[in-house]
N, C-alpha and C. Protein backbone atom coordinates (compact mmCIF):
# COMPACT_ATOMS: atom_id res chain seq x y z
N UNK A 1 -10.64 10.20 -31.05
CA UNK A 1 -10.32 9.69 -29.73
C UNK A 1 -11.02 8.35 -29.50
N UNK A 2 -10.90 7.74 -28.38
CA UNK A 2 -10.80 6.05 -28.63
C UNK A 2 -11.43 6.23 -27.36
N UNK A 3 -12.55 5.44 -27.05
CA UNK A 3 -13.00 5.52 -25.85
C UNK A 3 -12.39 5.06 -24.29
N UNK A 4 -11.33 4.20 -24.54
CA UNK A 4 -10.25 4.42 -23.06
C UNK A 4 -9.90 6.27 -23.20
N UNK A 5 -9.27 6.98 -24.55
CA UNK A 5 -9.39 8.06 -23.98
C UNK A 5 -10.14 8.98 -23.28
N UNK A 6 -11.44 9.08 -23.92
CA UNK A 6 -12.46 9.10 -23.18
C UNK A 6 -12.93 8.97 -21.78
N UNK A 7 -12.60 7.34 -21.51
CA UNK A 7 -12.61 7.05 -20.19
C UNK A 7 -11.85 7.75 -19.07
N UNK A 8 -10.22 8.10 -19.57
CA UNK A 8 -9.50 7.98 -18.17
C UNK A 8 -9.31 9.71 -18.69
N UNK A 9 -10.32 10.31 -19.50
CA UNK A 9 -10.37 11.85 -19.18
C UNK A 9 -10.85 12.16 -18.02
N UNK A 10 -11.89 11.54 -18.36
CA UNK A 10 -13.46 11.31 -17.38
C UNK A 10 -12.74 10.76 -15.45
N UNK A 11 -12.11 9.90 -15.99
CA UNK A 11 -11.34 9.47 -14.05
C UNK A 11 -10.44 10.52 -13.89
N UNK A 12 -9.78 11.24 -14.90
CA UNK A 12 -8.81 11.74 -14.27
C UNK A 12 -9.75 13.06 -13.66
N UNK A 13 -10.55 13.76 -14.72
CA UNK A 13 -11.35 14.83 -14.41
C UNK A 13 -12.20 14.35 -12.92
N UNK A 14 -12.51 13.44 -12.73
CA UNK A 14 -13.30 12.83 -11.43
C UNK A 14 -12.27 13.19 -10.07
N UNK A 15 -11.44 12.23 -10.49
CA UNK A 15 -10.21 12.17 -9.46
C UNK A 15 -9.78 13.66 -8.54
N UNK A 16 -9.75 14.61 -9.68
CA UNK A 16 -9.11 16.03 -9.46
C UNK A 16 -10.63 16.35 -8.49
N UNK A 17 -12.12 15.84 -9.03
CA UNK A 17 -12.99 16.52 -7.82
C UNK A 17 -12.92 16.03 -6.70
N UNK A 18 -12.35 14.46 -6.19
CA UNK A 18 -12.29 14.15 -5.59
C UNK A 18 -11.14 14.80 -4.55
N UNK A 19 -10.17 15.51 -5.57
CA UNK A 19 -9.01 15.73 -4.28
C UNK A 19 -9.31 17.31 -4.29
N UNK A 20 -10.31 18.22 -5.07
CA UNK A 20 -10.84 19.15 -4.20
C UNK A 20 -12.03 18.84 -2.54
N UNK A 21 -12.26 17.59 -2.91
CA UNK A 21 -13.54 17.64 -1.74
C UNK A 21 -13.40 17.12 -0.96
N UNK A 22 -11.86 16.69 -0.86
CA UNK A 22 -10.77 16.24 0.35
C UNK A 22 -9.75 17.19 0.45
N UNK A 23 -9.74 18.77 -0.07
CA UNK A 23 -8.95 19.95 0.75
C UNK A 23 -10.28 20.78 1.71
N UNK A 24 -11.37 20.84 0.79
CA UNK A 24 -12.39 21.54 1.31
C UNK A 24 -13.65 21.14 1.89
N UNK A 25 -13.32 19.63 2.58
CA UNK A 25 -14.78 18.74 3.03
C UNK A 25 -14.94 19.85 3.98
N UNK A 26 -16.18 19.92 4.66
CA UNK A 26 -16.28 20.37 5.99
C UNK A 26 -15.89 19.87 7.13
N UNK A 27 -16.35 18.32 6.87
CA UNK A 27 -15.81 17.38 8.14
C UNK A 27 -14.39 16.67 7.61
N UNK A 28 -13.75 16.00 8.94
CA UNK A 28 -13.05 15.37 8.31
C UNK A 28 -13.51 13.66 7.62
N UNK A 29 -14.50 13.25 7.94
CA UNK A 29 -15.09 12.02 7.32
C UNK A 29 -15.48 12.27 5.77
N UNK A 30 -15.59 13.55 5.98
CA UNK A 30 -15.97 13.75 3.98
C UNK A 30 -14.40 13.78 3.24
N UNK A 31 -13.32 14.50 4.18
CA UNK A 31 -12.17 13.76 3.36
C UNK A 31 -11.58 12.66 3.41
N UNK A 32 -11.83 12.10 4.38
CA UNK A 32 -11.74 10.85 3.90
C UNK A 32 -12.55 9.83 3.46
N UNK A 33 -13.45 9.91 3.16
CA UNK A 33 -14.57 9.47 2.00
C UNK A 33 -13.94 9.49 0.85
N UNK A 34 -13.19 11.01 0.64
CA UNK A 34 -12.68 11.62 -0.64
C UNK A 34 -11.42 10.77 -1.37
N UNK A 35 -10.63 10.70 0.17
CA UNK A 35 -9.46 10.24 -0.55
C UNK A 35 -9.66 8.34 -0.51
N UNK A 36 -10.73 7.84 0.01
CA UNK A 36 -10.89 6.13 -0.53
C UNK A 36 -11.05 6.19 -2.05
N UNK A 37 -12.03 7.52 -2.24
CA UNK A 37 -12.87 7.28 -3.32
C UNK A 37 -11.99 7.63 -4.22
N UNK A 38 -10.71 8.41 -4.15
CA UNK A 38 -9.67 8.81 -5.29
C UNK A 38 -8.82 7.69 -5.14
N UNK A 39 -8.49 6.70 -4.63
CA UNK A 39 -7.58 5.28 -4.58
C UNK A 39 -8.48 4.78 -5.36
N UNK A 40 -9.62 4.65 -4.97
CA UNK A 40 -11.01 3.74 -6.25
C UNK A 40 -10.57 4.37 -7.51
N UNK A 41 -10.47 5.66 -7.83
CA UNK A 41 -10.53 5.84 -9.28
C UNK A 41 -9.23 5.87 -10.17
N UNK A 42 -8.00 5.81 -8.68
CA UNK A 42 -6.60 5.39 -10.08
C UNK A 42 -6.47 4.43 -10.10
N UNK A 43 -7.32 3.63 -9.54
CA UNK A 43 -6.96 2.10 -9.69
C UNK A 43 -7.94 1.40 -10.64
N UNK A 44 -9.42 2.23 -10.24
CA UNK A 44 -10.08 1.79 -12.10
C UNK A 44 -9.10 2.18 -13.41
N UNK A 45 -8.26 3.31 -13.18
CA UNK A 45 -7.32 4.08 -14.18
C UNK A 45 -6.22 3.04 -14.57
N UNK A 46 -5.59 2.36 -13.78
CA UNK A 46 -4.93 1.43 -13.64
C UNK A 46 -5.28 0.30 -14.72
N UNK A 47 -6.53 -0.02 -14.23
CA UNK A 47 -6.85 -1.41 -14.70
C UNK A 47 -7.53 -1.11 -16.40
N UNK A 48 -8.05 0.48 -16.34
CA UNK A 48 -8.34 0.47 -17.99
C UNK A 48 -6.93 0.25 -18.68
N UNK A 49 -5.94 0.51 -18.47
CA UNK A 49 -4.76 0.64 -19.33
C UNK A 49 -3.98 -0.53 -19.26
N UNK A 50 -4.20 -1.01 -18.42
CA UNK A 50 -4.14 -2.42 -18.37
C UNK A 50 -4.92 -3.75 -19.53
N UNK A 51 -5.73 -3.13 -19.25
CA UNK A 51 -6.94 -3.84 -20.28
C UNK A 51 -6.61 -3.26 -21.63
N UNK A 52 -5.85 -2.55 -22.17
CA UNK A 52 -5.81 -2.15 -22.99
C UNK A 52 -4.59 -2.32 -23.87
N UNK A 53 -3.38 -2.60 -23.03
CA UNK A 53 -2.29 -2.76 -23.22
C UNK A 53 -1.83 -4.03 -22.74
N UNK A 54 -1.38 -5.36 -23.59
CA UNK A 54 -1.36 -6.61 -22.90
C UNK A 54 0.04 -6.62 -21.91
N UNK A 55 0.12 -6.15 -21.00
CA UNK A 55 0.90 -6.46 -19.28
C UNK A 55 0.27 -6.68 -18.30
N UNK A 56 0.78 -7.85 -18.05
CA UNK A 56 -0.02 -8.73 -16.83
C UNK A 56 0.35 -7.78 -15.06
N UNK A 57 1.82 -7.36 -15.61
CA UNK A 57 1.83 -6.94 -14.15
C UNK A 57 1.12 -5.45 -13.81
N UNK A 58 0.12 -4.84 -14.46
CA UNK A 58 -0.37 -3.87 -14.36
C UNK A 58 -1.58 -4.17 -13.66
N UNK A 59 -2.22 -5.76 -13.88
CA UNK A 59 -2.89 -5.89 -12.95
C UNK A 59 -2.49 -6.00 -11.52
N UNK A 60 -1.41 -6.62 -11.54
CA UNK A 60 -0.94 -6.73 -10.28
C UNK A 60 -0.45 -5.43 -8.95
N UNK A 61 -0.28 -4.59 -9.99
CA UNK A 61 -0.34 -3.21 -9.45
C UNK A 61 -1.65 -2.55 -8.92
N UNK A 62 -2.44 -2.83 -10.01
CA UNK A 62 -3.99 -2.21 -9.36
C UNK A 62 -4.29 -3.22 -8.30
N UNK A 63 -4.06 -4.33 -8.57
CA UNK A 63 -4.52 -5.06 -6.89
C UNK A 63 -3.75 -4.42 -5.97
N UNK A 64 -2.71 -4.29 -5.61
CA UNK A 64 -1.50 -3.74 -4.49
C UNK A 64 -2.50 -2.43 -4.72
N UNK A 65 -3.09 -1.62 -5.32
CA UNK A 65 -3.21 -0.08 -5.23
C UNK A 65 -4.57 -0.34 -4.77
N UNK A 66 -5.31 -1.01 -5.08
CA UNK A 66 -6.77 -1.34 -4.10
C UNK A 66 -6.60 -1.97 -2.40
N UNK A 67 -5.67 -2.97 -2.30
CA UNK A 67 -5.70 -3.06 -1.06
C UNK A 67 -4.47 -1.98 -0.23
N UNK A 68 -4.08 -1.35 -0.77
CA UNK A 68 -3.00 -0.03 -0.34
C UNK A 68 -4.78 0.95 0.13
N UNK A 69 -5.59 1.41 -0.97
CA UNK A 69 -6.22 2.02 -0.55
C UNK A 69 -7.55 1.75 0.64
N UNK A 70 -7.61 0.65 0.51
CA UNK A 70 -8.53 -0.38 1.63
C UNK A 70 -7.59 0.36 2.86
N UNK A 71 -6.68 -0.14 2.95
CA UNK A 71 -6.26 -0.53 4.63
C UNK A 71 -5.85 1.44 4.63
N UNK A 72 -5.20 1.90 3.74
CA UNK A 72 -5.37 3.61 4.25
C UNK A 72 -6.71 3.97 4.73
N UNK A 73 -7.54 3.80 4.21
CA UNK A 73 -8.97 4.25 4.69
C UNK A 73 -9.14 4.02 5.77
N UNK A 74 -9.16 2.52 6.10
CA UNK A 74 -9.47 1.90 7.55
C UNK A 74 -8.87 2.30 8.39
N UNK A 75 -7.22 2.23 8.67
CA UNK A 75 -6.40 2.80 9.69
C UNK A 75 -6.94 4.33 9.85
N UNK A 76 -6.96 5.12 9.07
CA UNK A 76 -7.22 6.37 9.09
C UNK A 76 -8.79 6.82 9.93
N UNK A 77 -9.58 5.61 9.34
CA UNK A 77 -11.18 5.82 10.17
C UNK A 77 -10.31 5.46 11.57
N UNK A 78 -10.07 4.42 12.22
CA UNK A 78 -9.86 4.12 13.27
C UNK A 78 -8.61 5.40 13.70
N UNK A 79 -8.06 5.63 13.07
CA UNK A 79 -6.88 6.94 14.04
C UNK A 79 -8.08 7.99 14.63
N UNK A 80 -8.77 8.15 13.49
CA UNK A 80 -9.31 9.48 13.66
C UNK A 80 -10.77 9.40 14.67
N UNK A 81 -11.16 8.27 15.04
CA UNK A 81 -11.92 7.32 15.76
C UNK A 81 -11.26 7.72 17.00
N UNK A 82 -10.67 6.80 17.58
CA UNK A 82 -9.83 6.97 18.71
C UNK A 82 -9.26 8.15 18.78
N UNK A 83 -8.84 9.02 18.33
CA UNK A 83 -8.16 10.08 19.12
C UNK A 83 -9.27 11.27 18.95
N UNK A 84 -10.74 10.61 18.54
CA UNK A 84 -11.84 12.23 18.76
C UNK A 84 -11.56 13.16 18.02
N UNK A 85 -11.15 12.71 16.90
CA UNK A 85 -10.98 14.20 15.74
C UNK A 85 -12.00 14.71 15.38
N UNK A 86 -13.03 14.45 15.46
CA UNK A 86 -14.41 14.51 14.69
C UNK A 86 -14.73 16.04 15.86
């Protein structure tokens, strides 16, 4: 095995804890902690295979999938902000 395999075992195995600890946070700020932090890791996923495989537009995808996961986070703090979900 080749260490990108290696790598995106390791994100994908990450990823999957991440979207247990965004069914079962206690609060809702720990799932959504959960689910920024799982946009962070398919988009490192993204960019290893990218790096690995010469297509330019794969970067261009992980950018669109980082600021996709930016502004979900934010809107979502602020929904859940304003309407007192906490």
């Amino acid at each position: 095995m080749t260490y990108l395999h290696v790598a995106l075992t390791l994100l994908v195995l990450s990823t999957f804890g991440s979207l247990i600890r965004a069914i079962i946070g206690p609060t809702v700020w720990d799932r959504l902690l959960s689910i920024g932090l799982g946009a962070s890791k398919v988009t490192l996923a993204v960019v290893l295979v990218a790096v690995s495989i010469p297509e330019t537009y794969l970067l261009d995808l992980a950018m669109l999938l980082s600021i996709l996961g930016f502004l979900v986070t934010v809107l979502l703090a602020r929904y859940i902000e304003r309407r007192g979900l906490v």
